[in-house]
C-alpha atoms as a PDB file:
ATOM      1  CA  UNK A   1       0.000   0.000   0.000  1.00  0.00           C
ATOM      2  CA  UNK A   2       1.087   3.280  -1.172  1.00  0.00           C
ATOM      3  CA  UNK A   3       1.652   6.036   1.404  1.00  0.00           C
ATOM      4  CA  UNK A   4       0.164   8.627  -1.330  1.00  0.00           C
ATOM      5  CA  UNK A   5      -2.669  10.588  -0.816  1.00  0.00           C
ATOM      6  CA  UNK A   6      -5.906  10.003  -2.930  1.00  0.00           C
ATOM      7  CA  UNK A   7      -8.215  12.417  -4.615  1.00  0.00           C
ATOM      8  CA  UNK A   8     -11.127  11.143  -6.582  1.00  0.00           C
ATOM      9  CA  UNK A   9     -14.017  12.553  -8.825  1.00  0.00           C
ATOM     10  CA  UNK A  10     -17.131  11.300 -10.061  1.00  0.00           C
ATOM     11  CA  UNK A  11     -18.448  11.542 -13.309  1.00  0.00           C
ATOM     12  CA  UNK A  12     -15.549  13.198 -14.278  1.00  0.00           C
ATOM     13  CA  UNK A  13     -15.375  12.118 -18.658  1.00  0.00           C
ATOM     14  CA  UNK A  14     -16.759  15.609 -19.205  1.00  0.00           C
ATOM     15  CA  UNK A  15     -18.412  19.175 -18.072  1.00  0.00           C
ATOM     16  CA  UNK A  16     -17.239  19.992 -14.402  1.00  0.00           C
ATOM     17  CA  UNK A  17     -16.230  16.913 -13.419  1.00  0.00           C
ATOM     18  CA  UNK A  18     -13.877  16.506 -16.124  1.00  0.00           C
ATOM     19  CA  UNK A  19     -12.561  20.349 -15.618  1.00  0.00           C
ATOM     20  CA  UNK A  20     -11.982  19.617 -11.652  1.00  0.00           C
ATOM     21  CA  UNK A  21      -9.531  16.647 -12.010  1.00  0.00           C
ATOM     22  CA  UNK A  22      -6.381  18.893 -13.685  1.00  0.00           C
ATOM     23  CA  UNK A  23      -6.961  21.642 -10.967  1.00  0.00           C
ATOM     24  CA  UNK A  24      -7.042  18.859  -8.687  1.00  0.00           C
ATOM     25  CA  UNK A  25      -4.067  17.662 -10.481  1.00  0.00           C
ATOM     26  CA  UNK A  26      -2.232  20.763 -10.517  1.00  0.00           C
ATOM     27  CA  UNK A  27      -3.092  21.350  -6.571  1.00  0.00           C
ATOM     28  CA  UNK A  28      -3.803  18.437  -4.549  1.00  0.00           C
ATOM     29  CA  UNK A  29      -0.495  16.914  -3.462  1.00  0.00           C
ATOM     30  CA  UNK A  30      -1.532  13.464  -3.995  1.00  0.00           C
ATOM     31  CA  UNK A  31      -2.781  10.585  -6.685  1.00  0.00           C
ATOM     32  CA  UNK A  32      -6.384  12.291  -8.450  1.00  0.00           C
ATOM     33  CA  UNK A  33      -8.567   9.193  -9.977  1.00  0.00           C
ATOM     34  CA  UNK A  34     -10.861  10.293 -12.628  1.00  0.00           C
ATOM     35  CA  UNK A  35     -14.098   7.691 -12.714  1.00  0.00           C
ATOM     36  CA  UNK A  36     -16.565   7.169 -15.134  1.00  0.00           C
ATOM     37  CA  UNK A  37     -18.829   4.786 -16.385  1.00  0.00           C
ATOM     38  CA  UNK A  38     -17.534   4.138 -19.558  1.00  0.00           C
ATOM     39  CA  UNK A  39     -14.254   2.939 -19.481  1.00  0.00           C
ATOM     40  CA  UNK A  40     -13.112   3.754 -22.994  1.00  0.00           C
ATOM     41  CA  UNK A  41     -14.269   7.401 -22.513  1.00  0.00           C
ATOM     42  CA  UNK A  42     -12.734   7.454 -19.156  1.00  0.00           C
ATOM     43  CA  UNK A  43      -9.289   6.284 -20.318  1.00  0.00           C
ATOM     44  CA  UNK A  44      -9.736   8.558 -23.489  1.00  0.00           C
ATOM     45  CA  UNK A  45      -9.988  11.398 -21.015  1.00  0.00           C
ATOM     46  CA  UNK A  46      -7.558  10.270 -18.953  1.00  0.00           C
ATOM     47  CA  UNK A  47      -5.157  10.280 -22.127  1.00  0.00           C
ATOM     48  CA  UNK A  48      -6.150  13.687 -23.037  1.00  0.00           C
ATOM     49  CA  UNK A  49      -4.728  14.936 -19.504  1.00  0.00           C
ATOM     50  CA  UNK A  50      -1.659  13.012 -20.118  1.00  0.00           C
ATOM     51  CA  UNK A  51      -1.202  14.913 -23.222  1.00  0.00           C
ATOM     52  CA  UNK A  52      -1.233  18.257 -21.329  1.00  0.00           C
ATOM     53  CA  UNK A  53       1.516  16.800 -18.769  1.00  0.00           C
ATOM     54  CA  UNK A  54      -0.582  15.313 -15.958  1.00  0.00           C
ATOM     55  CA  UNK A  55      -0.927  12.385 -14.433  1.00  0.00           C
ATOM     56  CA  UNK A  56      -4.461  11.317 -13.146  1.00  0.00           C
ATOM     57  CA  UNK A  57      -5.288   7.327 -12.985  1.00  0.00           C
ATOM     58  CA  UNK A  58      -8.368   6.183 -13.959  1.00  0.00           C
ATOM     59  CA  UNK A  59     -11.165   3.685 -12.204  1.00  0.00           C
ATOM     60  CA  UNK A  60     -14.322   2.444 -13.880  1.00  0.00           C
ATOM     61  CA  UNK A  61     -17.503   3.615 -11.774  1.00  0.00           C
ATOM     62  CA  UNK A  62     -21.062   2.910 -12.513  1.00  0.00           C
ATOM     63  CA  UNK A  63     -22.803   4.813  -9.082  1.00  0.00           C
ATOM     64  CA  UNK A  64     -25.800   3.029 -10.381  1.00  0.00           C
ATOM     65  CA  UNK A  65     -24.200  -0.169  -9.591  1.00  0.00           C
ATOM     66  CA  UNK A  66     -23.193  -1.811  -6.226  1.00  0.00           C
ATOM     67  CA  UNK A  67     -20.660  -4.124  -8.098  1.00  0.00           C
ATOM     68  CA  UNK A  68     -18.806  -1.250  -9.350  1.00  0.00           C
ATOM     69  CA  UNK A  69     -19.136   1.088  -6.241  1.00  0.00           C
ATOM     70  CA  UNK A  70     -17.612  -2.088  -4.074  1.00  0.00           C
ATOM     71  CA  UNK A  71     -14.627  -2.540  -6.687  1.00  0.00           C
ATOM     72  CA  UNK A  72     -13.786   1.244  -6.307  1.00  0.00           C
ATOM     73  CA  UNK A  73     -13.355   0.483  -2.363  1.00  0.00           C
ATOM     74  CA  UNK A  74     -11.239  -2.239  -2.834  1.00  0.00           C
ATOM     75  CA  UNK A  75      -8.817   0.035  -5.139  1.00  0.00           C
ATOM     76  CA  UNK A  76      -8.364   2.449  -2.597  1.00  0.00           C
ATOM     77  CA  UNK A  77      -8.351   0.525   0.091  1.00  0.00           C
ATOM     78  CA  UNK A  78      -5.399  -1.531  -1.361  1.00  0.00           C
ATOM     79  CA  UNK A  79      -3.656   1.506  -3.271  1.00  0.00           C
ATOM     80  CA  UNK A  80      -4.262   4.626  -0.776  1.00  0.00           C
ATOM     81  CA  UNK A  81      -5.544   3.063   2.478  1.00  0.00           C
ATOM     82  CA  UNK A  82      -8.535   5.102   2.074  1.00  0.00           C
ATOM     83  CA  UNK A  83      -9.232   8.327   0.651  1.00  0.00           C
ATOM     84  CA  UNK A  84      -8.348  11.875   1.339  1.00  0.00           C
ATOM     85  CA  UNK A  85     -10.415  13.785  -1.191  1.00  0.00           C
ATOM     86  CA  UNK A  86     -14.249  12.826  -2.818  1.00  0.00           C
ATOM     87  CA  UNK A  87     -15.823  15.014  -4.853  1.00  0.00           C
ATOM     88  CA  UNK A  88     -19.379  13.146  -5.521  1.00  0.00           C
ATOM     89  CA  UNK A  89     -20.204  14.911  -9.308  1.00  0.00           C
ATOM     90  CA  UNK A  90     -21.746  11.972 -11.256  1.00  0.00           C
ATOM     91  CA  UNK A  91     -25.146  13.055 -11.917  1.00  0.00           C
ATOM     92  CA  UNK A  92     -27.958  13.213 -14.913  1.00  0.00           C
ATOM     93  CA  UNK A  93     -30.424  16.062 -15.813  1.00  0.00           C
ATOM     94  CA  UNK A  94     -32.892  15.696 -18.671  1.00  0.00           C
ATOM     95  CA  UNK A  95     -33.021  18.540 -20.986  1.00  0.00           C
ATOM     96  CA  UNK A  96     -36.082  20.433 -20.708  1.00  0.00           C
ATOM     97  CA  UNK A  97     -39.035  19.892 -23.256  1.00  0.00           C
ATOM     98  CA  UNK A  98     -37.775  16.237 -22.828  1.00  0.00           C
ATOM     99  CA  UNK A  99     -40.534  13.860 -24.334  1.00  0.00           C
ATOM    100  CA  UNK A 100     -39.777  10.936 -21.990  1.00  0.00           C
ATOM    101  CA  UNK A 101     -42.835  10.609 -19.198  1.00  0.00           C
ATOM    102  CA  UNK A 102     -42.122  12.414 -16.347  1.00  0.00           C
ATOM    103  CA  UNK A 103     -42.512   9.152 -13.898  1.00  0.00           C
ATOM    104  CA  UNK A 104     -39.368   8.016 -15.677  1.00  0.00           C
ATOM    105  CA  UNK A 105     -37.541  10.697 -15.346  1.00  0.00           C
ATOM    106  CA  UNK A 106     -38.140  11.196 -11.754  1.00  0.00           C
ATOM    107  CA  UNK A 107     -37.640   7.408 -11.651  1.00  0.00           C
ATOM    108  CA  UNK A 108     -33.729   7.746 -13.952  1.00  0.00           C
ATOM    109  CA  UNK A 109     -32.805  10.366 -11.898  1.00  0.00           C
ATOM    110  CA  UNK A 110     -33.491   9.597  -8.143  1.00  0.00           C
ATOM    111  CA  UNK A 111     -31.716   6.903  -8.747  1.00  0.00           C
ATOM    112  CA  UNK A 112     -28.467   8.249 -10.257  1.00  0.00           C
ATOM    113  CA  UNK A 113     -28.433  11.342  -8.362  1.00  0.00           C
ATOM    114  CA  UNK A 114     -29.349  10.321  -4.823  1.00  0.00           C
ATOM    115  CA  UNK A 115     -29.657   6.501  -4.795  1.00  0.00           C
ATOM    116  CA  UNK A 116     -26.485   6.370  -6.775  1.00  0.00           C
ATOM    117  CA  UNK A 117     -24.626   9.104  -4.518  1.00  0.00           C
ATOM    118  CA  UNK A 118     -26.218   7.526  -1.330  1.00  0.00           C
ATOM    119  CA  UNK A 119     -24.222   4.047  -2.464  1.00  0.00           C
ATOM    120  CA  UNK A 120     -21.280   5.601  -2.948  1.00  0.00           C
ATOM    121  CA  UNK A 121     -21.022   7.291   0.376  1.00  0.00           C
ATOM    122  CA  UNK A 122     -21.979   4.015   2.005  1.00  0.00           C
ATOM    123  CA  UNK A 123     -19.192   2.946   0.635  1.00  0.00           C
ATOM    124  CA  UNK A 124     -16.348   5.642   0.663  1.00  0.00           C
ATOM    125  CA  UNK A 125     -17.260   7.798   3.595  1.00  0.00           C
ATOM    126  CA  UNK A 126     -15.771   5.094   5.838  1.00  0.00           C
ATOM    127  CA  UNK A 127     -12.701   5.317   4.059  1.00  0.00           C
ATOM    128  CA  UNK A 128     -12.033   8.774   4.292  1.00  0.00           C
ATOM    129  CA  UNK A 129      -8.893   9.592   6.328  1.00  0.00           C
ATOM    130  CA  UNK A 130      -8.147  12.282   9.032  1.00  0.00           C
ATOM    131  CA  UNK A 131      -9.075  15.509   8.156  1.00  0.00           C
ATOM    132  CA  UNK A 132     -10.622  14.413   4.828  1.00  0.00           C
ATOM    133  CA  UNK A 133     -12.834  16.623   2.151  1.00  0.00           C
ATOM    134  CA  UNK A 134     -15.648  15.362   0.869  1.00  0.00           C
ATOM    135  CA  UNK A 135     -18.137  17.767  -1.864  1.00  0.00           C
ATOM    136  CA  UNK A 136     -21.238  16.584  -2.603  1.00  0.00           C
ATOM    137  CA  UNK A 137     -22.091  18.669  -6.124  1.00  0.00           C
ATOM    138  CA  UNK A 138     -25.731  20.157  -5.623  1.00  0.00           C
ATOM    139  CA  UNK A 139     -27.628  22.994  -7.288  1.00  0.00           C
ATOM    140  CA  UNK A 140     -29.758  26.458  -6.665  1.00  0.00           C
ATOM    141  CA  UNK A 141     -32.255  24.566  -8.484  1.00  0.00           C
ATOM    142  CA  UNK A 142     -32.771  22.543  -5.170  1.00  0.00           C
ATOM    143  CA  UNK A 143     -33.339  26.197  -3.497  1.00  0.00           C
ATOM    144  CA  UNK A 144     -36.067  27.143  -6.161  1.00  0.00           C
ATOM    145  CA  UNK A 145     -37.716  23.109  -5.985  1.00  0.00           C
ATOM    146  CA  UNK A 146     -37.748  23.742  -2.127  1.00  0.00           C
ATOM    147  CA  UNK A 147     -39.652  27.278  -2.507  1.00  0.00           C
ATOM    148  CA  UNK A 148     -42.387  25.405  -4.679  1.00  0.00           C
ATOM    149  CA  UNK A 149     -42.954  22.559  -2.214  1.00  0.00           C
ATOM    150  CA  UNK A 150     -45.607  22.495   0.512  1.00  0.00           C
ATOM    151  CA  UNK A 151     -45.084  24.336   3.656  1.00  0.00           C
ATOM    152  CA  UNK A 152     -45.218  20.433   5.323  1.00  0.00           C
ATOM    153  CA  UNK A 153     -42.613  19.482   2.910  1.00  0.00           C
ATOM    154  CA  UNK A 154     -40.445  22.034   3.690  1.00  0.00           C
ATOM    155  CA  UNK A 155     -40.374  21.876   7.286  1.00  0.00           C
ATOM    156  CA  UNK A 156     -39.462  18.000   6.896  1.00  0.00           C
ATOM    157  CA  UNK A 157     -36.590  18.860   4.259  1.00  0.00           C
ATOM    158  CA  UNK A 158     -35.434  21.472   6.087  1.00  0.00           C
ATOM    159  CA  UNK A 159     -35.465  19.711   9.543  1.00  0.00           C
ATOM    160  CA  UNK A 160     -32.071  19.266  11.213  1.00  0.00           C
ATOM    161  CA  UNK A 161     -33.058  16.091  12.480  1.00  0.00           C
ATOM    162  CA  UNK A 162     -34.007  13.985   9.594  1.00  0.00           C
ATOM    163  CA  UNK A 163     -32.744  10.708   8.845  1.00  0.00           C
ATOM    164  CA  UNK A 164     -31.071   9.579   5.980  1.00  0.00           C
ATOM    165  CA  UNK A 165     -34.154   6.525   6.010  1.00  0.00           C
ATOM    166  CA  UNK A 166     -36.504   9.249   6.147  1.00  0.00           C
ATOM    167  CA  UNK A 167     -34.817  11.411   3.176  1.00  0.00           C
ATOM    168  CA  UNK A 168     -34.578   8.524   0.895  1.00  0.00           C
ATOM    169  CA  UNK A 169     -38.231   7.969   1.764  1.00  0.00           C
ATOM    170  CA  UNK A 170     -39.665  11.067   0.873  1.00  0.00           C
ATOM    171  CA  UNK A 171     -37.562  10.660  -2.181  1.00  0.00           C
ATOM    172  CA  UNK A 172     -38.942   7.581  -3.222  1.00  0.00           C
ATOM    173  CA  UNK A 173     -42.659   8.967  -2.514  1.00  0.00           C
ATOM    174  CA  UNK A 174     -42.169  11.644  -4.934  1.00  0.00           C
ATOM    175  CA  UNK A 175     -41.446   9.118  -7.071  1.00  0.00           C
ATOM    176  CA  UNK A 176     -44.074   7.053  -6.879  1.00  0.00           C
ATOM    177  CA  UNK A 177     -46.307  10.251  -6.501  1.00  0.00           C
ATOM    178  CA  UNK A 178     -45.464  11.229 -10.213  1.00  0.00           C
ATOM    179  CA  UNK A 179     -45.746   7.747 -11.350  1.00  0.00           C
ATOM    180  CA  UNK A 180     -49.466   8.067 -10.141  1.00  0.00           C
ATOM    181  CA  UNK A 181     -49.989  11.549 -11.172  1.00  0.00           C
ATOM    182  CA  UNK A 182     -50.696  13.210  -7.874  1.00  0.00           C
ATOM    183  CA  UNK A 183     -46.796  14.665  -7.238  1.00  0.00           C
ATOM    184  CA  UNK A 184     -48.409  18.593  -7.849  1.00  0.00           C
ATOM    185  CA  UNK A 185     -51.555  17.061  -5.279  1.00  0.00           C
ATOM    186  CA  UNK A 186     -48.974  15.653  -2.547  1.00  0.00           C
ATOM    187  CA  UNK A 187     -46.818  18.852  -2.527  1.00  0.00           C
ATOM    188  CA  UNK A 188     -44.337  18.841  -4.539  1.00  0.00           C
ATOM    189  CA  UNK A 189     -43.274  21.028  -7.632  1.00  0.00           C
ATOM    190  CA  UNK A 190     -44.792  20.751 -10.967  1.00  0.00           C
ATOM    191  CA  UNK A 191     -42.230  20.193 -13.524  1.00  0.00           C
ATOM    192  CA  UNK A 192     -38.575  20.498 -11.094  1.00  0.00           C
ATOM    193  CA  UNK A 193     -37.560  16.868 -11.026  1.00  0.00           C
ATOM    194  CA  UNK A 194     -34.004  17.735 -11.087  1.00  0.00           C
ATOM    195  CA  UNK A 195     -34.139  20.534  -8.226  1.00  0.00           C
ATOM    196  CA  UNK A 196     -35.814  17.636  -6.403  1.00  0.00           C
ATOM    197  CA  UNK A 197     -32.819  15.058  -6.553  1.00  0.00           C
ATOM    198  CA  UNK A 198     -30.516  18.339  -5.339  1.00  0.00           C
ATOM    199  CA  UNK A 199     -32.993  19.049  -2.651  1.00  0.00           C
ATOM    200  CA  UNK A 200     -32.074  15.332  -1.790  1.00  0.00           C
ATOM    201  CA  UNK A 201     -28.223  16.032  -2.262  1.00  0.00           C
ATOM    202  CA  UNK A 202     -28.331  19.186   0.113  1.00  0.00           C
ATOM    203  CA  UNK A 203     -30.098  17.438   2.595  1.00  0.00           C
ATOM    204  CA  UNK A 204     -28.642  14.265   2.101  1.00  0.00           C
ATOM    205  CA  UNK A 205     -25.250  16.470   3.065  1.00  0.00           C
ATOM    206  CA  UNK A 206     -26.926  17.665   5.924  1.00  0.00           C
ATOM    207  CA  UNK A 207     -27.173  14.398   7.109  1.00  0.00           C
ATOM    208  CA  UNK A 208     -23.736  12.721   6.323  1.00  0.00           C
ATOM    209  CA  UNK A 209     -21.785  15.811   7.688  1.00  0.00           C
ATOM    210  CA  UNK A 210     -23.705  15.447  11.353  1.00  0.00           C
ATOM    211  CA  UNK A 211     -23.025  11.604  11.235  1.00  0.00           C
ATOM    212  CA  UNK A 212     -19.545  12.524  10.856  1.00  0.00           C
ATOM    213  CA  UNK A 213     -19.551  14.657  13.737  1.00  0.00           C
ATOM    214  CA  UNK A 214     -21.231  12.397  15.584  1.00  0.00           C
ATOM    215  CA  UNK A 215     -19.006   9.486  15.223  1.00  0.00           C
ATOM    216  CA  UNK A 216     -15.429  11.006  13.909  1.00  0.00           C
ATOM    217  CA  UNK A 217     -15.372  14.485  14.754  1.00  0.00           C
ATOM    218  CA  UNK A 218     -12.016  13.894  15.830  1.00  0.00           C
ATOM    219  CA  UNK A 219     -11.114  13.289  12.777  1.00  0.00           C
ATOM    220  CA  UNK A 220     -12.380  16.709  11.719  1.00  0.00           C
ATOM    221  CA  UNK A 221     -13.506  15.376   8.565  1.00  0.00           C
ATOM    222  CA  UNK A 222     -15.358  18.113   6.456  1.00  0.00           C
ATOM    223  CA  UNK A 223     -18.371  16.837   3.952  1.00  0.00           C
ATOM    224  CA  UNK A 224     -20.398  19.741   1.911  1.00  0.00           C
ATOM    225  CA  UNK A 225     -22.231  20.331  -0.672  1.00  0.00           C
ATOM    226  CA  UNK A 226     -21.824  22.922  -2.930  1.00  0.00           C
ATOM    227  CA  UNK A 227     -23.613  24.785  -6.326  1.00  0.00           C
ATOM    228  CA  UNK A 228     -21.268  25.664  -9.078  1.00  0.00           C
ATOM    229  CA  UNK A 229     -23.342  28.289 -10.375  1.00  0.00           C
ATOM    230  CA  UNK A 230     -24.757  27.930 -14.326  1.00  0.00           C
ATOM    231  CA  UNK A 231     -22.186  27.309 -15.989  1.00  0.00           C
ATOM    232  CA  UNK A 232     -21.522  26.664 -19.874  1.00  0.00           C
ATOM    233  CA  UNK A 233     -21.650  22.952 -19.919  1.00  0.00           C
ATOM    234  CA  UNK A 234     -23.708  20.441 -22.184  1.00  0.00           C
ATOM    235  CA  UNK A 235     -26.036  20.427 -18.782  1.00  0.00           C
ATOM    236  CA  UNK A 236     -25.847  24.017 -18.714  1.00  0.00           C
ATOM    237  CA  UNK A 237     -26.126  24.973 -22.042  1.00  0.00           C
ATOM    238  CA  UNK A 238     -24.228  27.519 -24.371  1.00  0.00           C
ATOM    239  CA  UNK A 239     -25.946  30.477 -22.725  1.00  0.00           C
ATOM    240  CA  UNK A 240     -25.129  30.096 -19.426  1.00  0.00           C
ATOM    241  CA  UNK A 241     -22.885  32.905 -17.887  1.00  0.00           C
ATOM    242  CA  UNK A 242     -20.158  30.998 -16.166  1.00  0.00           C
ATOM    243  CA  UNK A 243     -17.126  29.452 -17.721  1.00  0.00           C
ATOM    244  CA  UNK A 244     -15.876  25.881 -16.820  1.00  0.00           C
ATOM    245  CA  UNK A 245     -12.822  27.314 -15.234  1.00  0.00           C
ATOM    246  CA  UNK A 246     -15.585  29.828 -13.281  1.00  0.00           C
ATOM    247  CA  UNK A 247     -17.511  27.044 -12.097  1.00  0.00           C
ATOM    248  CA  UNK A 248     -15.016  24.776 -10.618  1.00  0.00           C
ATOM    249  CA  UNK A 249     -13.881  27.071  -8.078  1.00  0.00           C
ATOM    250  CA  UNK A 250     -16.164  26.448  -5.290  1.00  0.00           C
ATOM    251  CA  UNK A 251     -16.112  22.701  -5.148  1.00  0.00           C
ATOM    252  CA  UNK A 252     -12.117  22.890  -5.712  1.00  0.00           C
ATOM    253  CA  UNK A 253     -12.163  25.441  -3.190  1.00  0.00           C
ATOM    254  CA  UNK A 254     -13.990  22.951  -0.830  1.00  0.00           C
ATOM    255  CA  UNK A 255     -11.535  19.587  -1.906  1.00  0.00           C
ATOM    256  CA  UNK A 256      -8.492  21.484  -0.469  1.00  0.00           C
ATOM    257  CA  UNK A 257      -9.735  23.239   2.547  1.00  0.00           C
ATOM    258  CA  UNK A 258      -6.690  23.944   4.516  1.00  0.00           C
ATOM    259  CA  UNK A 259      -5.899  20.614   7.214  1.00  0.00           C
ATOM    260  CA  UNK A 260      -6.206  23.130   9.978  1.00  0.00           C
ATOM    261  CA  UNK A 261      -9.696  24.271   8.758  1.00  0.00           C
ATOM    262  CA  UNK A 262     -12.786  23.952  10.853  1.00  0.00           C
ATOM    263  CA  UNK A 263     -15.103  24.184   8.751  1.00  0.00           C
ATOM    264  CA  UNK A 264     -17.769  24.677   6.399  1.00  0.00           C
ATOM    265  CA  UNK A 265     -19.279  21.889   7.299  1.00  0.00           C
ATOM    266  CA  UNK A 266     -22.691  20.525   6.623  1.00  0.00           C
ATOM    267  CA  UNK A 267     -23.498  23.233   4.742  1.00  0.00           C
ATOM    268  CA  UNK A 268     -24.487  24.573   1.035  1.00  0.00           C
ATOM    269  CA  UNK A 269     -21.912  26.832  -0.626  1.00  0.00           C
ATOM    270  CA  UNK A 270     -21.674  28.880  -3.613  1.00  0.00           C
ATOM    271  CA  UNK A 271     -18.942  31.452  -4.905  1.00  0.00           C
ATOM    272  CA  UNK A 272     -17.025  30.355  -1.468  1.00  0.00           C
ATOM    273  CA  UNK A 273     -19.584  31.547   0.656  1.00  0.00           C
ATOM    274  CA  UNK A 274     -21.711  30.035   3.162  1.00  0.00           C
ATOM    275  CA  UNK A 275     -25.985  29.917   2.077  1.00  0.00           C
ATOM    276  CA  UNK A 276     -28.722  29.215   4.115  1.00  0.00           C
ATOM    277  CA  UNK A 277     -30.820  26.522   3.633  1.00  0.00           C
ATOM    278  CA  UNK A 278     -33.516  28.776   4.632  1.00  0.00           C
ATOM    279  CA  UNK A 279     -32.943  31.470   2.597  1.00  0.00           C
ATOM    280  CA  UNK A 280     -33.550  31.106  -1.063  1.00  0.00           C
ATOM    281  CA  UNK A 281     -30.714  32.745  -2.930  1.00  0.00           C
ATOM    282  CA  UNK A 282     -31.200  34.508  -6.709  1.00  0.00           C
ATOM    283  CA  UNK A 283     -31.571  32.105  -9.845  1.00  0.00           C
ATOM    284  CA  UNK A 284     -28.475  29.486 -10.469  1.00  0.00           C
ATOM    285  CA  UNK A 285     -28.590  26.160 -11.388  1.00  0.00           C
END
């Protein structure tokens, strides 16, 4: 086992995942593992890096699947002894006017973007080491879903006592509320599926940063999450007013806190700063 520190992101073959792992290269004094799905596109990517003079590995990860998510653990358990940085980007979005029902894309994307992410925590947030960074990649569209849910909605979102049981449950209820038609009925936003799942990553963060204190906060561990603003991406779109190198600077700036940092932690950042998750800040994705 190496004595080299680990960095890894997820869903990094493209957009801001893809843009964080040379900063991370460039910064983090340590090993950075770009993962992706699709091997070939991950190694292309990989290669691509190497052509500019860095050095990232690669790791297959499917977030959708255990299999994967438990071969990823054994990697760095054997090659880093755990892991100092995660930076949890994997993610889908449907495009708006998509024609696909809207049951299935609530179904796609709860579980990519918080089943998926929930798995991989499961699995990696025991493995990261002393004074460890972990980002959890969310989105001001979770602020603007939140606004449009029921008042008794919000309050349980927004509770600081909430399980991670509970969370995935009221998840999986908006799920099966759009499969029966009666999401709009039970509370929920219209036509926000996405601002949904990063209600579920904000709170989700909520969650895994007070476990951590809970059980390691002498380890003094920070986990948050974080919104990149909109930024020009094929998520994002052409029009969208921040560049990649623009957008990556809050969830880099959150994967290197300094060692002797105490915090943020637990909370929802954008541009570096610190927002409430009662306070609904001006339009971003």
């Amino acid at each position: 086992m190496s004595s080299t520190r680990g960095a890894l992101v997820t869903g990094a073959i493209k957009g801001l995942g893809f843009a964080i792992v040379p900063d991370l290269c460039r910064r983090f004094p340590g090993d950075v593992v770009l993962t992706a799905w699709d091997e070939a596109r991950g190694r292309a990517a990989v290669q691509q890096l190497q052509a500019e003079g860095l050095s990232p590995r690669f790791h297959e990860l499917d977030i959708t699947d255990l299999q994967s998510i438990h071969a990823l653990g054994d990697f760095l358990r054997k090659e880093y002894g755990g892991l100092d940085v995660l930076v949890n980007n994997a993610a889908i979005a449907f495009q708006l006017g998509d024609p696909t029902p809207i049951a299935i894309q609530a179904e796609v994307t709860m579980k990519t973007n918080i089943l998926g992410t929930q798995d991989v925590c499961a699995e990696l947030l025991p493995l990261i080491k002393s004074r460890g960074r972990v980002v959890n990649m969310s989105s001001g569209w979770g602020f603007k879903a939140l606004e449009s849910c029921s008042p008794e909605l919000q309050q349980k979102l927004r509770s600081e006592t909430i399980t991670e049981e509970e969370l995935v449950g009221l998840m999986n209820k908006f799920v099966e509320d759009t499969k029966n038609g009666v999401h709009r009925k039970e509370g929920w936003p219209e036509n926000n599926i996405y601002g949904v799942a990063k209600i579920g990553i904000t709170a989700l963060s909520r969650i895994q940063a007070r476990k951590l204190s809970e059980q390691r906060g002498g380890d003094k561990i920070l986990l948050n999450a974080c919104c990149p603003g909109w930024v020009r991406t094929d998520m994002g779109g052409p029009k969208a007013p921040k560049s990649l190198e623009e957008g990556i600077e809050t969830p880099v700036y959150l994967a290197l806190l300094p060692s002797d940092a105490e915090g943020p932690h637990g909370q929802f950042v954008h541009e570096k700063k610190v927002a409430k998750w009662q306070f609904m800040p001006e339009f971003y994705p």
